[in-house]
C-alpha atoms as a PDB file:
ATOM      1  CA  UNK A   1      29.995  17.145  -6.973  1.00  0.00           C
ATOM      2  CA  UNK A   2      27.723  15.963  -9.967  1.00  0.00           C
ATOM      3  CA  UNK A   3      24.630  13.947  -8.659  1.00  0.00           C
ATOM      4  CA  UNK A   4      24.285  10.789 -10.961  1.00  0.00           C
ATOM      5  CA  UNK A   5      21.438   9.062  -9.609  1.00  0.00           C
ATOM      6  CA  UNK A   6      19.620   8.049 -12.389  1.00  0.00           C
ATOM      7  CA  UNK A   7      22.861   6.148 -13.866  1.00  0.00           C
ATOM      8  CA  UNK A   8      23.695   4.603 -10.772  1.00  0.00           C
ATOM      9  CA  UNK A   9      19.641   3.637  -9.594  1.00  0.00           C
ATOM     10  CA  UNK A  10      19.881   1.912 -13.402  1.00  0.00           C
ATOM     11  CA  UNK A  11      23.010   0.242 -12.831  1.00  0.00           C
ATOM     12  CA  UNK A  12      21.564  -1.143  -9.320  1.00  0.00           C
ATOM     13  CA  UNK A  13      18.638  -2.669 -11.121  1.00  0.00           C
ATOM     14  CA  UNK A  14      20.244  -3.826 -13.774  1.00  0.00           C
ATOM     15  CA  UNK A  15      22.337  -5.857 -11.369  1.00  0.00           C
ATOM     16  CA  UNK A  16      19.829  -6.562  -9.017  1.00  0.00           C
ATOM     17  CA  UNK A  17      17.621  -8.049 -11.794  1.00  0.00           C
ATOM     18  CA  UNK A  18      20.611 -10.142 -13.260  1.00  0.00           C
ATOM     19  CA  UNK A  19      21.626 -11.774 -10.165  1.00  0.00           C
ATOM     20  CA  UNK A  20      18.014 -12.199  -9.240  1.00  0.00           C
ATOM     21  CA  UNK A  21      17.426 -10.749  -6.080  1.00  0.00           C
ATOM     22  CA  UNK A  22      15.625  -7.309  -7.193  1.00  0.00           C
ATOM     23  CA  UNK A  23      13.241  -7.642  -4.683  1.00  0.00           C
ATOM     24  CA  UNK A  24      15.569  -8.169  -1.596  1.00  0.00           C
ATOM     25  CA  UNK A  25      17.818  -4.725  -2.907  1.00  0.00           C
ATOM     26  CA  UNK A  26      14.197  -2.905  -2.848  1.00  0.00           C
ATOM     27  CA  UNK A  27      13.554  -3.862   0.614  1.00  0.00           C
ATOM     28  CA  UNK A  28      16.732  -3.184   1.898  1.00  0.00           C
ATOM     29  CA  UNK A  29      17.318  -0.171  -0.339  1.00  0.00           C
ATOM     30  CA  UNK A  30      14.091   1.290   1.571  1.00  0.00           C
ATOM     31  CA  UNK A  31      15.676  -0.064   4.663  1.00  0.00           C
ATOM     32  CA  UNK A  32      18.986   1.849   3.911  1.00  0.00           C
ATOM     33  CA  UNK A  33      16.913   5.244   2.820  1.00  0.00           C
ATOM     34  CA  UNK A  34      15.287   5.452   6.559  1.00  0.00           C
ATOM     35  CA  UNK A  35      18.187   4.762   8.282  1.00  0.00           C
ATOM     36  CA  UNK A  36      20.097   7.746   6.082  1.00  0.00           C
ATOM     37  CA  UNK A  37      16.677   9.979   6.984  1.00  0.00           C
ATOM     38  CA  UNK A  38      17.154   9.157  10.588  1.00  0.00           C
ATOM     39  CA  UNK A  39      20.078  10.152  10.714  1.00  0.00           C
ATOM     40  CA  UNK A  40      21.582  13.264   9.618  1.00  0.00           C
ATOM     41  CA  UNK A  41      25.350  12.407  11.399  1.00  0.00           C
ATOM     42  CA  UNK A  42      25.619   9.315   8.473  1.00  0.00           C
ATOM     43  CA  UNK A  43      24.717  11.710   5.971  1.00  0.00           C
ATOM     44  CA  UNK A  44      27.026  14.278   7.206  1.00  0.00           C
ATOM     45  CA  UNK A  45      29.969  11.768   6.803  1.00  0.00           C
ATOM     46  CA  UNK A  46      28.936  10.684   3.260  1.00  0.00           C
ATOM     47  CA  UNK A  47      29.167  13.810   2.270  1.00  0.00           C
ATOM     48  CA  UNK A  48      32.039  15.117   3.574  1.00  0.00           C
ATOM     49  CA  UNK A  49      34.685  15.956   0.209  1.00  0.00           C
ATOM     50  CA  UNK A  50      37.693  15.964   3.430  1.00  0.00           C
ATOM     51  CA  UNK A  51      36.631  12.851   4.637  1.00  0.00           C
ATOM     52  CA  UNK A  52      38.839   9.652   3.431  1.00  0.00           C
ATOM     53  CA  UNK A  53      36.931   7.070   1.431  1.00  0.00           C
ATOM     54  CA  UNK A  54      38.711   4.029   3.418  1.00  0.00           C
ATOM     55  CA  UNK A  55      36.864   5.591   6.171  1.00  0.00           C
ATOM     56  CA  UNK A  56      33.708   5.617   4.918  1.00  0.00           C
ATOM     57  CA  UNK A  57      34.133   1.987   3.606  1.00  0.00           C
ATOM     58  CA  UNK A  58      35.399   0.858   7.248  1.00  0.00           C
ATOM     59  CA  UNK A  59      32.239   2.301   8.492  1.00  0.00           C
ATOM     60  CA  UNK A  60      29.471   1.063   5.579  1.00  0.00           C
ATOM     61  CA  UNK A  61      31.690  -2.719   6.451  1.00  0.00           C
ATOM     62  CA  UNK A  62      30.967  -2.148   9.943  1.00  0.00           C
ATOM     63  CA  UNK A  63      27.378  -1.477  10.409  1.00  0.00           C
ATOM     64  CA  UNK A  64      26.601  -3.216   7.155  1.00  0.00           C
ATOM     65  CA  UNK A  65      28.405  -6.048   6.525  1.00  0.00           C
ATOM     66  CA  UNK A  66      26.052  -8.689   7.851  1.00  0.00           C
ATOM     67  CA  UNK A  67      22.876  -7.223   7.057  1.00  0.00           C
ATOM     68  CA  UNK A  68      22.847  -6.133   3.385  1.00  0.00           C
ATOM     69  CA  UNK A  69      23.003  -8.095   0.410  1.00  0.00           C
ATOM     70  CA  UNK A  70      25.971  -8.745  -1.323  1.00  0.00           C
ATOM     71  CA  UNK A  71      25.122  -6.569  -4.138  1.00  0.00           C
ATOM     72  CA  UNK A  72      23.510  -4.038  -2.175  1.00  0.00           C
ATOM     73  CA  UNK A  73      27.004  -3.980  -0.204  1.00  0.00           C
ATOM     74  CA  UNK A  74      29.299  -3.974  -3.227  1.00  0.00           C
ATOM     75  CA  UNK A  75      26.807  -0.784  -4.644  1.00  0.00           C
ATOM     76  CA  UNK A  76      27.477   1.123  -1.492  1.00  0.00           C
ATOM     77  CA  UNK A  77      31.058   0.448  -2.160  1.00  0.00           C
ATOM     78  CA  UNK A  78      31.057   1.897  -5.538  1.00  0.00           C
ATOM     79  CA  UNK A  79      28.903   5.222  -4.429  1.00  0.00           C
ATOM     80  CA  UNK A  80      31.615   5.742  -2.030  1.00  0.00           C
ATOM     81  CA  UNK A  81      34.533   5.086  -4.933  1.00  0.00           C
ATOM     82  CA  UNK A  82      32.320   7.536  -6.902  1.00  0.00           C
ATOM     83  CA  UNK A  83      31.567  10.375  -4.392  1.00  0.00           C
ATOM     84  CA  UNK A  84      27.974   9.309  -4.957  1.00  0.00           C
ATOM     85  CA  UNK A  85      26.892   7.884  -1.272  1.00  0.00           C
ATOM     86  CA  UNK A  86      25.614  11.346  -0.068  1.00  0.00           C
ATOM     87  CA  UNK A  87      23.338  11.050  -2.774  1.00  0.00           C
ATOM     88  CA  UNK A  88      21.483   7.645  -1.086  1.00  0.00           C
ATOM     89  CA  UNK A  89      18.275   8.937  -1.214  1.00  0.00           C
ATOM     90  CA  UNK A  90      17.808  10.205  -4.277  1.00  0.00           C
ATOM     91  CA  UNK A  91      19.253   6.849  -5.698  1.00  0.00           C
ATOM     92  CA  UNK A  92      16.550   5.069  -3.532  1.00  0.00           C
ATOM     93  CA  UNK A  93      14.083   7.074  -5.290  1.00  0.00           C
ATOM     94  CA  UNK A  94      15.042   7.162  -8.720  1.00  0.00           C
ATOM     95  CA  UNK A  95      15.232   3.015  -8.907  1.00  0.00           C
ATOM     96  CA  UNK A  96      12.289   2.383  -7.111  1.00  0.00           C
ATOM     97  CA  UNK A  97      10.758   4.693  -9.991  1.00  0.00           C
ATOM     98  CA  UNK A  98      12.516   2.460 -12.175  1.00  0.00           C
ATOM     99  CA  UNK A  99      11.503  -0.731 -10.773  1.00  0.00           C
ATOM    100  CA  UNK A 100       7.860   0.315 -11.171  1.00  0.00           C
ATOM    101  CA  UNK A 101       8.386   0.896 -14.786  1.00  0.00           C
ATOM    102  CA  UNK A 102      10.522  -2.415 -15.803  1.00  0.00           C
ATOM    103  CA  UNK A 103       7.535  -4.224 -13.638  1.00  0.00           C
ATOM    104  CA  UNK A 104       4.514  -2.417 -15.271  1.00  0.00           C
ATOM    105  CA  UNK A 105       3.628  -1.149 -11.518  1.00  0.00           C
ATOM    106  CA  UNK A 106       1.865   1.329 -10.442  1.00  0.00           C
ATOM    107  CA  UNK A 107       2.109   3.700  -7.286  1.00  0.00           C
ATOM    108  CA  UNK A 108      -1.082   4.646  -5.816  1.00  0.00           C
ATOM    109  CA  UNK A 109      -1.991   6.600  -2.779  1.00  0.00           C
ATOM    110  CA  UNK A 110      -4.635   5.925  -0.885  1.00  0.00           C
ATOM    111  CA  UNK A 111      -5.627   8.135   1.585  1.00  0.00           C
ATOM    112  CA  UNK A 112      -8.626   6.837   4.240  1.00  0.00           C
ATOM    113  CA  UNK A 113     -10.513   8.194   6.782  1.00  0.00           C
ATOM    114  CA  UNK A 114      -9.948   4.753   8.476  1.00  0.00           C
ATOM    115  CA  UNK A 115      -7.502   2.592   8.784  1.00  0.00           C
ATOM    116  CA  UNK A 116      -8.512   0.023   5.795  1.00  0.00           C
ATOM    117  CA  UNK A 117      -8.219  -4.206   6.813  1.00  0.00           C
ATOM    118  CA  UNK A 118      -6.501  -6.682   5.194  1.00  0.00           C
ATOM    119  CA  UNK A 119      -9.805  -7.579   3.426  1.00  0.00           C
ATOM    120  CA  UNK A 120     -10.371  -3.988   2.180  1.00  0.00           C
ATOM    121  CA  UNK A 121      -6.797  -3.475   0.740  1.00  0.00           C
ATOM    122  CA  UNK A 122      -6.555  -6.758  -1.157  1.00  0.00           C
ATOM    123  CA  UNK A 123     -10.208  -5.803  -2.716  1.00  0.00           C
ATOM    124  CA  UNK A 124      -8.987  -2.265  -3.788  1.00  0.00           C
ATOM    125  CA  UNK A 125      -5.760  -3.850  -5.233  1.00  0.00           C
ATOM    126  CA  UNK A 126      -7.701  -6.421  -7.212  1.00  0.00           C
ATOM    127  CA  UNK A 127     -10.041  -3.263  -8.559  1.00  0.00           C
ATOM    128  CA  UNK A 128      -7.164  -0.668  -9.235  1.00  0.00           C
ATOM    129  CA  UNK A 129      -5.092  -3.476 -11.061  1.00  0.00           C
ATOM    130  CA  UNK A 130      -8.165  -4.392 -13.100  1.00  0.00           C
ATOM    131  CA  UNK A 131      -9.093  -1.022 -13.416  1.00  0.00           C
ATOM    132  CA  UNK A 132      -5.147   0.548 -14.401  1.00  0.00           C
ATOM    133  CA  UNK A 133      -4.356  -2.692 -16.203  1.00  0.00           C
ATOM    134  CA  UNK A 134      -1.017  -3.295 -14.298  1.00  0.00           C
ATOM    135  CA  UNK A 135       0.102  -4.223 -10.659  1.00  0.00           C
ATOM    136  CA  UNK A 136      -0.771  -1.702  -7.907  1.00  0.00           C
ATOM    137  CA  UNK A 137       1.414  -0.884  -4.675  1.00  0.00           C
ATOM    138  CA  UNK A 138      -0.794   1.148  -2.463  1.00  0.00           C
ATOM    139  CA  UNK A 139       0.971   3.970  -0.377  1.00  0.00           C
ATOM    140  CA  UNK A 140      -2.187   4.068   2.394  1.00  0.00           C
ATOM    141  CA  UNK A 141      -2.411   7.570   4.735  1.00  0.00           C
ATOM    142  CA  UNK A 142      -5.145   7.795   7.090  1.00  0.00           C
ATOM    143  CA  UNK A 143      -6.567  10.939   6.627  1.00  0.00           C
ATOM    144  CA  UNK A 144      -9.355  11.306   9.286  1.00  0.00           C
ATOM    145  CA  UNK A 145     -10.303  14.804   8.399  1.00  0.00           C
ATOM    146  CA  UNK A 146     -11.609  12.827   5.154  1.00  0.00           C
ATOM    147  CA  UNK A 147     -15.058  11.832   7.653  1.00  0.00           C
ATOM    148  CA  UNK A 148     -15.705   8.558   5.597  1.00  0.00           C
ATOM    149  CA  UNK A 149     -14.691   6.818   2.070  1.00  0.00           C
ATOM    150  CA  UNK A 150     -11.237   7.431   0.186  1.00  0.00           C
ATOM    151  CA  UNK A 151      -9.318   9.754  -1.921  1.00  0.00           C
ATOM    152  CA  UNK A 152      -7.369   7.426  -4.534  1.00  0.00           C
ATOM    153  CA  UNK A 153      -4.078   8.997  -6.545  1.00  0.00           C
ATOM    154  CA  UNK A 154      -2.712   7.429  -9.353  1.00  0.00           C
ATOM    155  CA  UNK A 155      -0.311   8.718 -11.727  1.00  0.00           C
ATOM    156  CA  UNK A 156      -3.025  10.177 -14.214  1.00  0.00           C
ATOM    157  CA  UNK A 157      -6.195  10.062 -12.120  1.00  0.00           C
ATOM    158  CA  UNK A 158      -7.712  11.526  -9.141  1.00  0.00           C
ATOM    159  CA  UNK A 159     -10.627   9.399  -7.733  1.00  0.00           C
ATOM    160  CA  UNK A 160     -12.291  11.398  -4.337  1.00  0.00           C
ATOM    161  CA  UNK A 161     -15.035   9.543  -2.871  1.00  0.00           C
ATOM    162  CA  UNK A 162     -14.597  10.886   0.788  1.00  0.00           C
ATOM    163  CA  UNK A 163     -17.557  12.510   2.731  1.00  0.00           C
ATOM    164  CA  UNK A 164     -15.323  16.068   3.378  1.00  0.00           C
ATOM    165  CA  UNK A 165     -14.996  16.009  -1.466  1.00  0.00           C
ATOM    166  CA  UNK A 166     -19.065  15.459  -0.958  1.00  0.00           C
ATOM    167  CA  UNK A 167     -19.527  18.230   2.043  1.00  0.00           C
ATOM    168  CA  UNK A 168     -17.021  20.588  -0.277  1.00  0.00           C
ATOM    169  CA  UNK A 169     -19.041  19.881  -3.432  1.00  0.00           C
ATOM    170  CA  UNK A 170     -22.168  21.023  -1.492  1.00  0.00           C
ATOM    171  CA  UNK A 171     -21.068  23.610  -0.305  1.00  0.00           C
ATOM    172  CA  UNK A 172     -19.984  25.254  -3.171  1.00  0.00           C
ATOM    173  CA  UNK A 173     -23.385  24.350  -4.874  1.00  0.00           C
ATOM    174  CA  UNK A 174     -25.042  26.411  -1.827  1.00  0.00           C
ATOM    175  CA  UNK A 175     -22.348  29.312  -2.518  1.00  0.00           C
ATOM    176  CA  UNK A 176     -23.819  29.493  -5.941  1.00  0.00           C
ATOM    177  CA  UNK A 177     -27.414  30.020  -4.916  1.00  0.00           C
ATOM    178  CA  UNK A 178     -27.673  32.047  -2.490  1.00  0.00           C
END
């Protein structure tokens, strides 16, 4: 079975952004990809070549019906037609990729040592989007090991400003002169 991802992700934006309602097919497309994470018996089922499609559509209708938009709905639809709703995740991945790009946003990953406040996150979104030129969406780890401060991670920059980069910097320093 050949894996088209990309085309369909593409397709699903270029829907979603016609019809208007890209940003309720992002939340419910990450909605969808934990649910197909969670559980490896839906994904089984997708997948399986012996498996009818009528039953697959009966059982997308069933759970789904209600709680996904109508375009999201009709998309799951057309994976199944396609042989393409094993491939869920990777879909997920590739538009939200894609949505980032037709948006001009960036993915950055924060990782604390602390869990950061409201306060804190909306200052380090108004610095990285000044900073990066574009619109951030932080992906925020606590990383206690880190003692104190943050490692940042953008596409095409590393910024470390944690106490353990500081101890490590040190120490090599030390390694050198003695």
């Amino acid at each position: 079975m050949v894996d088209y991802s990309a085309s369909f992700a593409a397709a699903l934006l270029d829907v979603a952004t016609e019809e208007n309602c890209e940003n309720t097919i992002y939340e419910q497309l990450q909605q969808l990809a934990n649910i197909w994470e969670e559980n490896s018996d839906l994904q089984k089922m997708m997948k399986h070549p012996e498996l009818k499609k009528q039953v697959k559509l009966d059982m997308i209708h069933s759970v789904f019906q209600k709680k996904l938009h109508p375009v999201l709905l009709r998309f799951l639809e057309v994976c199944i037609a396609h042989d393409q709703a094993g491939n869920i995740s990777q879909i997920v991945s590739v538009y939200e990729k894609k949505r980032r790009q037709a948006n001009n946003i960036e993915l950055v990953k924060v990782e604390s040592a602390t869990t950061l406040d409201q306060k804190q996150t909306d200052s380090l979104i108004h610095v990285l989007e000044e900073r990066l030129q574009k619109k951030v969406e932080l992906q925020v780890e606590v990383v206690p090991e880190l003692i104190a401060g943050l490692r940042v991670q953008t596409e095409n920059l590393v910024l470390d400003n944690s106490v353990l980069s500081r101890m490590n910097a040190i120490k090599e320093k030390l390694k050198h002169i003695g």
